[in-house]
N, C-alpha and C. Protein backbone atom coordinates (compact mmCIF):
# COMPACT_ATOMS: atom_id res chain seq x y z
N UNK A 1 103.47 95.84 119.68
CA UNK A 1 104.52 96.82 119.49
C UNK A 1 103.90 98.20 119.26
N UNK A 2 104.24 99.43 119.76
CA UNK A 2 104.32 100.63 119.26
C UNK A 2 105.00 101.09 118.85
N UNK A 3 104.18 101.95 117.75
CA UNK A 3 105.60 102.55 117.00
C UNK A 3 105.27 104.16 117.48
N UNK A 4 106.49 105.38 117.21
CA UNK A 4 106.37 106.19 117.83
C UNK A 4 106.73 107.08 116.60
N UNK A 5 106.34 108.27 116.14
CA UNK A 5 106.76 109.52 115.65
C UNK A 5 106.78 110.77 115.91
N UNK A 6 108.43 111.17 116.12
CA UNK A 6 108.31 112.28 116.73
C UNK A 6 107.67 113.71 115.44
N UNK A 7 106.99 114.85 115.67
CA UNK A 7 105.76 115.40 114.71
C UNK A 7 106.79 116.61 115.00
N UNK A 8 106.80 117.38 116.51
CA UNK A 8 107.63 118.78 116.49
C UNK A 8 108.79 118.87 116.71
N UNK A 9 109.33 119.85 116.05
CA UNK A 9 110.76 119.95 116.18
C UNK A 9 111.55 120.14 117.62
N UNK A 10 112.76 121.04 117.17
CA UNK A 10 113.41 121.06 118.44
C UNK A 10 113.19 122.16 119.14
N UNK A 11 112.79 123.17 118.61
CA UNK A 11 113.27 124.28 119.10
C UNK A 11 111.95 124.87 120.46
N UNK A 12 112.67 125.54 121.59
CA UNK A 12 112.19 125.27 122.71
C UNK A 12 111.42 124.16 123.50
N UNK A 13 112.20 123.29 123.69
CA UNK A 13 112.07 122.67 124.10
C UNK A 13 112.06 121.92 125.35
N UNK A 14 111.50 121.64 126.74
CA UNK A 14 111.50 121.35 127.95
C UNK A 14 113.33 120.40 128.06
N UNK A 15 113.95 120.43 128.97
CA UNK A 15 115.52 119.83 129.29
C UNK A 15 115.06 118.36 129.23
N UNK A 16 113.93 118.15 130.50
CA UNK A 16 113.34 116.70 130.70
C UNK A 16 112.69 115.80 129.71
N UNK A 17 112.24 116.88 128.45
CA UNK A 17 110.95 116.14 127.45
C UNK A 17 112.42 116.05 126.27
N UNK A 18 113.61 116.89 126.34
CA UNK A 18 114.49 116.49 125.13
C UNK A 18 114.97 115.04 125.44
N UNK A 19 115.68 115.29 126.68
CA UNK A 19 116.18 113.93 127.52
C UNK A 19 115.04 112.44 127.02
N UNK A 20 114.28 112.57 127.43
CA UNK A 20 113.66 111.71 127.20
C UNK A 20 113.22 110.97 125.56
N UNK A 21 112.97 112.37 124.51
CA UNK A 21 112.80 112.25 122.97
C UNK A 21 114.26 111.39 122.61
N UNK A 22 115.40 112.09 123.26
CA UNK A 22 116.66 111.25 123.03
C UNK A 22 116.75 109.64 123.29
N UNK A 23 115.92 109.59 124.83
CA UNK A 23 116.46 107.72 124.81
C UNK A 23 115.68 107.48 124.05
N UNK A 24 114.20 107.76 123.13
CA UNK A 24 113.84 107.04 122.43
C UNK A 24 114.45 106.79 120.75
N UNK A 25 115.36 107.72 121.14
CA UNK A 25 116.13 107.71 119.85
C UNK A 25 115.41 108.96 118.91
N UNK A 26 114.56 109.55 119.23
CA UNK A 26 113.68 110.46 118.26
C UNK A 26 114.85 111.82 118.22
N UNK A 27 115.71 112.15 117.19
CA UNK A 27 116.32 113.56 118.00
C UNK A 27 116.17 114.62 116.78
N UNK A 28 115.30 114.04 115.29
CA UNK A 28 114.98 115.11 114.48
C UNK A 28 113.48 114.56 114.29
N UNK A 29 113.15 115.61 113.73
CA UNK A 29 111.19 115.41 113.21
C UNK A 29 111.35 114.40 112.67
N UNK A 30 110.62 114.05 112.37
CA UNK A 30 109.48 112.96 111.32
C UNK A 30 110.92 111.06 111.67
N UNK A 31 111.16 111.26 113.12
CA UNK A 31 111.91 110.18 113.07
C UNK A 31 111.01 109.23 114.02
N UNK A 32 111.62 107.48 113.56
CA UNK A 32 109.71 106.79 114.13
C UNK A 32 110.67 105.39 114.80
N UNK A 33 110.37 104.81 115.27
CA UNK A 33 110.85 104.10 116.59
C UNK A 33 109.71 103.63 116.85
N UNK A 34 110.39 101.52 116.93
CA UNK A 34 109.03 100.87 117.37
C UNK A 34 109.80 100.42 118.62
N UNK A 35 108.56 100.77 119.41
CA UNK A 35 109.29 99.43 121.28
C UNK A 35 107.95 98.91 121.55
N UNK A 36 108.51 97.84 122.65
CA UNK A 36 107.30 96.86 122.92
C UNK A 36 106.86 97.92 124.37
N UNK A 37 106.17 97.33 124.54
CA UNK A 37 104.73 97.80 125.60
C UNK A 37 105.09 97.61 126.83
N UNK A 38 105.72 98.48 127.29
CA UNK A 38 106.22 98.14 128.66
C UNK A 38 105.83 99.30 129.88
N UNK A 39 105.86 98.57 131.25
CA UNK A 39 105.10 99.86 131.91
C UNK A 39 106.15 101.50 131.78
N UNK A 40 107.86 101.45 131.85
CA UNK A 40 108.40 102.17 131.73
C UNK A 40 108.31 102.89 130.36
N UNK A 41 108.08 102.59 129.27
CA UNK A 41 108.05 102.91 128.20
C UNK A 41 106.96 103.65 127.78
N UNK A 42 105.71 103.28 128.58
CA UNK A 42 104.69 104.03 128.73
C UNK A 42 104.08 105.07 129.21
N UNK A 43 105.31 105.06 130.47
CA UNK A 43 105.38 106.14 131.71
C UNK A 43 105.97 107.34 130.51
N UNK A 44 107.02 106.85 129.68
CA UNK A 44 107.94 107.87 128.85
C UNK A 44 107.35 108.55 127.90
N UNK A 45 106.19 107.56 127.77
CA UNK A 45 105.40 107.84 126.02
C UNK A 45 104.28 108.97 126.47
N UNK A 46 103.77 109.18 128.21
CA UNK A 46 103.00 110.19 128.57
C UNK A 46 103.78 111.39 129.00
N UNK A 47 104.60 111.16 129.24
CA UNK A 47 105.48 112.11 128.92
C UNK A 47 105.74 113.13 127.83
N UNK A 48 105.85 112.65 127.03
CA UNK A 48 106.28 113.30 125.46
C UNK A 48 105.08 113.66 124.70
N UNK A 49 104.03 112.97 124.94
CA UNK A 49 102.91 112.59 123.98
C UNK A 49 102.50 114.06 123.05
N UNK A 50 102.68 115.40 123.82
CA UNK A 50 102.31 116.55 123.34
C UNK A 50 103.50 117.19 122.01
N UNK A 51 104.65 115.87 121.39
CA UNK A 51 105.54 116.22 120.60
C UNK A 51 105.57 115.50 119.96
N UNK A 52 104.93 114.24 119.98
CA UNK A 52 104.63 112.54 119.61
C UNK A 52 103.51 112.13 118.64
N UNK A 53 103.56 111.55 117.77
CA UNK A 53 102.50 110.51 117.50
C UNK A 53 102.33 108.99 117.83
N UNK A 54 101.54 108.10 117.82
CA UNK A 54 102.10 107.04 118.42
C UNK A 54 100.49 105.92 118.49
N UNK A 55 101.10 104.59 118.52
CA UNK A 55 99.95 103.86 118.58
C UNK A 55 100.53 102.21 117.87
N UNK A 56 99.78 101.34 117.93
CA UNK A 56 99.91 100.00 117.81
C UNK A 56 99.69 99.74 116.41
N UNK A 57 100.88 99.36 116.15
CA UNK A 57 101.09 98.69 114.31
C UNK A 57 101.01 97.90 114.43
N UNK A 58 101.14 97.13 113.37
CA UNK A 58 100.62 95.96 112.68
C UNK A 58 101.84 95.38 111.88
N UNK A 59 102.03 94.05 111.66
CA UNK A 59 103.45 93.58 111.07
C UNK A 59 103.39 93.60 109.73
N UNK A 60 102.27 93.82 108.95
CA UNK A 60 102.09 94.55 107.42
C UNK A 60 103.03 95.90 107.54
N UNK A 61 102.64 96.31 108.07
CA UNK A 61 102.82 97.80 108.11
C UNK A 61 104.38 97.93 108.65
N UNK A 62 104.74 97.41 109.50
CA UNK A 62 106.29 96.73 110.17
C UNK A 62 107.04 96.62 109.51
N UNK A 63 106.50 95.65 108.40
CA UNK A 63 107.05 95.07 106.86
C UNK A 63 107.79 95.77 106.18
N UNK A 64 106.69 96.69 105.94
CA UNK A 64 106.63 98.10 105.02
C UNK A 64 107.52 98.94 104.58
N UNK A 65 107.82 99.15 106.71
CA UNK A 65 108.66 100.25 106.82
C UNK A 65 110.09 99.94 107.08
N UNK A 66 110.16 98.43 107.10
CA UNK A 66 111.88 98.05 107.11
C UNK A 66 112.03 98.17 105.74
N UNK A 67 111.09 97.72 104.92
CA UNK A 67 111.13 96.78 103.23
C UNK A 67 111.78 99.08 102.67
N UNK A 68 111.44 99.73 103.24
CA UNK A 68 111.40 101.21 102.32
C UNK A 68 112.67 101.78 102.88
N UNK A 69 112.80 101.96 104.54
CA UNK A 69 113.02 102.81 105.15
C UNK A 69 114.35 102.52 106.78
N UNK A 70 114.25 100.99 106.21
CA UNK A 70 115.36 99.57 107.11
C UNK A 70 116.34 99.99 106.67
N UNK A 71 117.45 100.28 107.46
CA UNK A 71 119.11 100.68 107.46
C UNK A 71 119.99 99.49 107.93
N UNK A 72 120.29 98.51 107.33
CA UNK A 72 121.23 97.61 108.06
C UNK A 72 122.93 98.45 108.49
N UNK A 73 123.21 97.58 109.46
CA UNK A 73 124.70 97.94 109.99
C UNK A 73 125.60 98.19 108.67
N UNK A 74 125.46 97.14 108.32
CA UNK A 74 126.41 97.07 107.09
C UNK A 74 125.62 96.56 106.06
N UNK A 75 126.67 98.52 105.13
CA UNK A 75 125.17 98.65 104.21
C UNK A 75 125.63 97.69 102.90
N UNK A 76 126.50 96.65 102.68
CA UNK A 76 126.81 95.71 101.53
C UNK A 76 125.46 94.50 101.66
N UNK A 77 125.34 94.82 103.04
CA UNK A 77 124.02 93.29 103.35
C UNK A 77 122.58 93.78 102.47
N UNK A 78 121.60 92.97 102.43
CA UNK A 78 120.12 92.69 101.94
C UNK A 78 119.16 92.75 103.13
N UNK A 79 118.48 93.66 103.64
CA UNK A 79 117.60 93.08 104.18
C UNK A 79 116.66 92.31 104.08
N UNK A 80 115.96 91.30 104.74
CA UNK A 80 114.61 90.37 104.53
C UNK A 80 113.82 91.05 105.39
N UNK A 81 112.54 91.92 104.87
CA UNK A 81 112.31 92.86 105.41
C UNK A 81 111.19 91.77 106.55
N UNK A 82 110.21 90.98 105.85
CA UNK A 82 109.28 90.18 106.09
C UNK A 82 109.89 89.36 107.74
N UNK A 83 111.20 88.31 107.53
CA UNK A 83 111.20 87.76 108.64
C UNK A 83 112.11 88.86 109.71
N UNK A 84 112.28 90.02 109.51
CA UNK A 84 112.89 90.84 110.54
C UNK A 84 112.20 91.00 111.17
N UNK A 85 110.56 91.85 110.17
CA UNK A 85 109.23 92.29 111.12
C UNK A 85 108.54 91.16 112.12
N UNK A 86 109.00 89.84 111.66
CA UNK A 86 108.53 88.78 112.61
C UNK A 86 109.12 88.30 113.70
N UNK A 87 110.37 88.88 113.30
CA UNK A 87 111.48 88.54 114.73
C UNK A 87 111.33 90.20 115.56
N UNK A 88 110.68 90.94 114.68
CA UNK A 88 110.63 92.67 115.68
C UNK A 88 109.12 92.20 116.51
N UNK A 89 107.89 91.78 115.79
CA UNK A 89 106.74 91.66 117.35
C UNK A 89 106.88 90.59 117.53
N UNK A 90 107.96 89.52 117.90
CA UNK A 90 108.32 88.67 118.90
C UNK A 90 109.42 89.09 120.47
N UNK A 91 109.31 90.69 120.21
CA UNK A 91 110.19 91.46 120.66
C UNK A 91 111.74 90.89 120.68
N UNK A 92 112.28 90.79 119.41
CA UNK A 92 113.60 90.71 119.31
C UNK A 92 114.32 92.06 119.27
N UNK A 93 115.36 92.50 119.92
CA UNK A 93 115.85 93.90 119.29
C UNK A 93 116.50 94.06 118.02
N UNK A 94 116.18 95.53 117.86
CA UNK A 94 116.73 95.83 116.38
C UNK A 94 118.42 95.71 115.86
N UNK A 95 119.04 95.71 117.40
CA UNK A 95 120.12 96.18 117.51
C UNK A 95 120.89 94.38 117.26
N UNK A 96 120.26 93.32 117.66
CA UNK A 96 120.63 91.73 117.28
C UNK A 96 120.56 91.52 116.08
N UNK A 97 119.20 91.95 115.43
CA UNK A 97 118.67 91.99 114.14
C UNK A 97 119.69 92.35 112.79
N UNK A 98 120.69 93.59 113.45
CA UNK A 98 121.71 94.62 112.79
C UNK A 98 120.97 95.35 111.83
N UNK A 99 120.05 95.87 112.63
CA UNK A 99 119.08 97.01 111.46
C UNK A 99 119.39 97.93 112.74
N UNK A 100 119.34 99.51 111.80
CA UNK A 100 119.51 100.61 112.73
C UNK A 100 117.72 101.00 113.40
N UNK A 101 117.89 101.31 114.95
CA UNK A 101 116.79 101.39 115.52
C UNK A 101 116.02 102.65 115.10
N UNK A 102 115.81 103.09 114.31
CA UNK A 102 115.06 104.47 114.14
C UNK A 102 115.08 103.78 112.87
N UNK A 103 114.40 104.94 111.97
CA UNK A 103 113.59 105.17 110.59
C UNK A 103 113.54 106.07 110.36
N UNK A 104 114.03 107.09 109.26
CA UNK A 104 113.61 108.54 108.97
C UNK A 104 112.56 108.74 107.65
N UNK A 105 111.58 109.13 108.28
CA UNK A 105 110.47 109.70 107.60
C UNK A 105 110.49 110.42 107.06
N UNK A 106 109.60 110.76 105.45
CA UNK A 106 109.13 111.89 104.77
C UNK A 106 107.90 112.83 105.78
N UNK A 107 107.67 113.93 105.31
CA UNK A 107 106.70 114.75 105.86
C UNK A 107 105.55 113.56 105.24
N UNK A 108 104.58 113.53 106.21
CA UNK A 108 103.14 113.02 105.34
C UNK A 108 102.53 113.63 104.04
N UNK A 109 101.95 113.06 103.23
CA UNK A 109 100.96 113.45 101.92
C UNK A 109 100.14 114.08 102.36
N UNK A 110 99.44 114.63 102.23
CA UNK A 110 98.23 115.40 102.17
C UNK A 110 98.16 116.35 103.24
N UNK A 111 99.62 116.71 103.89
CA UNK A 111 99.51 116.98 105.54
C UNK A 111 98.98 116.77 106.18
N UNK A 112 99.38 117.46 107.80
CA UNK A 112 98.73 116.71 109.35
C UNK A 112 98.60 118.21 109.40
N UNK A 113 97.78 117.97 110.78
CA UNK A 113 97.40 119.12 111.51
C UNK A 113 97.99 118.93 113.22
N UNK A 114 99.40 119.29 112.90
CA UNK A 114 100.55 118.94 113.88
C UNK A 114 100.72 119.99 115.74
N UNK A 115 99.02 120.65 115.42
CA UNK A 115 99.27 120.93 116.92
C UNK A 115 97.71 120.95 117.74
N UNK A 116 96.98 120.20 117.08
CA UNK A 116 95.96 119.53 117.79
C UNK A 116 96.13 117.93 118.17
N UNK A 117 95.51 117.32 119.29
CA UNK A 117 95.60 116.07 119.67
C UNK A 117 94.46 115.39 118.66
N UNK A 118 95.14 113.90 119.17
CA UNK A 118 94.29 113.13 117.93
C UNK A 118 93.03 113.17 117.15
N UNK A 119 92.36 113.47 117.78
CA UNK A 119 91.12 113.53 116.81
C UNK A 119 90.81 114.49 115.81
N UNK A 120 91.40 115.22 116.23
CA UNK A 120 91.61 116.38 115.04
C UNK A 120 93.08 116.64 114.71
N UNK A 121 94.12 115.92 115.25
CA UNK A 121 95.16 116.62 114.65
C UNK A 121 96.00 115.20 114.78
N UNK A 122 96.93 115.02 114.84
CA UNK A 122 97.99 113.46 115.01
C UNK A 122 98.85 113.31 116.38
N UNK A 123 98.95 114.61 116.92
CA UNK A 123 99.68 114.21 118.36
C UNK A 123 98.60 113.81 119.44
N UNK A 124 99.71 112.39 120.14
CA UNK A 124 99.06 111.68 121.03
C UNK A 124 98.52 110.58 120.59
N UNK A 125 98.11 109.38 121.18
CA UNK A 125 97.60 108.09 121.06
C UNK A 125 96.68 108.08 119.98
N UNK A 126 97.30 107.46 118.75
CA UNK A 126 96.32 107.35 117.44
C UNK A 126 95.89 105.84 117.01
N UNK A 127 96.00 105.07 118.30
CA UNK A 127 95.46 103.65 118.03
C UNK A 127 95.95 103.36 116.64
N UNK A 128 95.40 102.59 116.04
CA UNK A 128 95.37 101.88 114.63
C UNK A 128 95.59 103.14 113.81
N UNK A 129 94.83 103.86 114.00
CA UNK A 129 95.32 105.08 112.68
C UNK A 129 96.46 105.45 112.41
N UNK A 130 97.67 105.50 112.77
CA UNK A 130 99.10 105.25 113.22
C UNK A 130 99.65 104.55 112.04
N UNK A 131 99.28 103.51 111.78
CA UNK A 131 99.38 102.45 110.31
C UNK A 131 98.87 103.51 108.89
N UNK A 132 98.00 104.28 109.00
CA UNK A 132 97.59 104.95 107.94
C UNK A 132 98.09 106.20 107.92
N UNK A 133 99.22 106.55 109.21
CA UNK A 133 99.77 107.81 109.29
C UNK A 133 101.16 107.18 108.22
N UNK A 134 102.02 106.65 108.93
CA UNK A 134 102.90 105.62 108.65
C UNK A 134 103.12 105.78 107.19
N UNK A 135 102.16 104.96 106.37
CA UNK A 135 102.05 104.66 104.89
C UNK A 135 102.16 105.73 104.32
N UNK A 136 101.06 107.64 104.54
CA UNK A 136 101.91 108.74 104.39
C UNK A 136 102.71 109.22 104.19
N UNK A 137 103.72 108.83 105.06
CA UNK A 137 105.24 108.90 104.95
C UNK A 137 106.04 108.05 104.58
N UNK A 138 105.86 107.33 103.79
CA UNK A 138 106.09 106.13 102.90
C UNK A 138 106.39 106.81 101.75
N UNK A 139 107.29 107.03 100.58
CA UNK A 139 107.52 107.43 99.42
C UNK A 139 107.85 106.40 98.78
């Protein structure tokens, strides 16, 4: 699974790169969206990548972010944050599950450096480091 965070805002923004931030559901900052690995999804994710953070989590970390930051349909229910994240990288959707597909994030701790690419900054493909961005924005 990848999870995705959108880092820049809205303002000037390409018609084609909003369109696209939209199907992933990203349509304010610091909002994070996991999908499975697909060639279309990938085509979308090079697309955006220069507004994006993004990279392969882990079902600890999956856990985490339903157990803090998980919105069920109906908010009288409990989530089980543990067997959701196990039915999410078996690619079940979120939307069967009745958890809302996005997550809204805090700004990160210690800040990012939000307009260099990964190695020095967080936009674009952050492999595993993604999990330690994640927890950041964890309150």
């Amino acid at each position: 699974m990848i999870t995705i965070i959108r880092i820049s805002g809205m303002v000037k923004v390409n018609a084609d790169i909003a369109s696209t931030l939209d199907r992933f559901r990203l349509r304010r900052k610091y909002a994070c969206v996991v999908i499975e690995e697909t060639p279309e999804n990938l085509g979308m994710l090079k697309k955006v990548r220069s507004f994006v953070a993004y990279g392969k989590t882990d079902e600890k970390v999956l856990q985490e972010l339903i157990e803090k930051r998980g919105q069920p349909f109906d908010k009288t229910k409990k989530l089980n944050a543990k067997e959701i994240a196990e039915k999410i990288m078996k690619n079940k959707s979120m939307k069967d599950l009745e958890i809302k597909p996005f997550f809204r994030l805090h700004p990160p701790r210690k800040g990012i450096n939000s307009k260099q690419h990964f190695p020095k900054g967080v936009l674009g493909d952050n492999q595993e480091k993604i999990n330690e961005l994640i927890r950041r924005m964890l309150w």
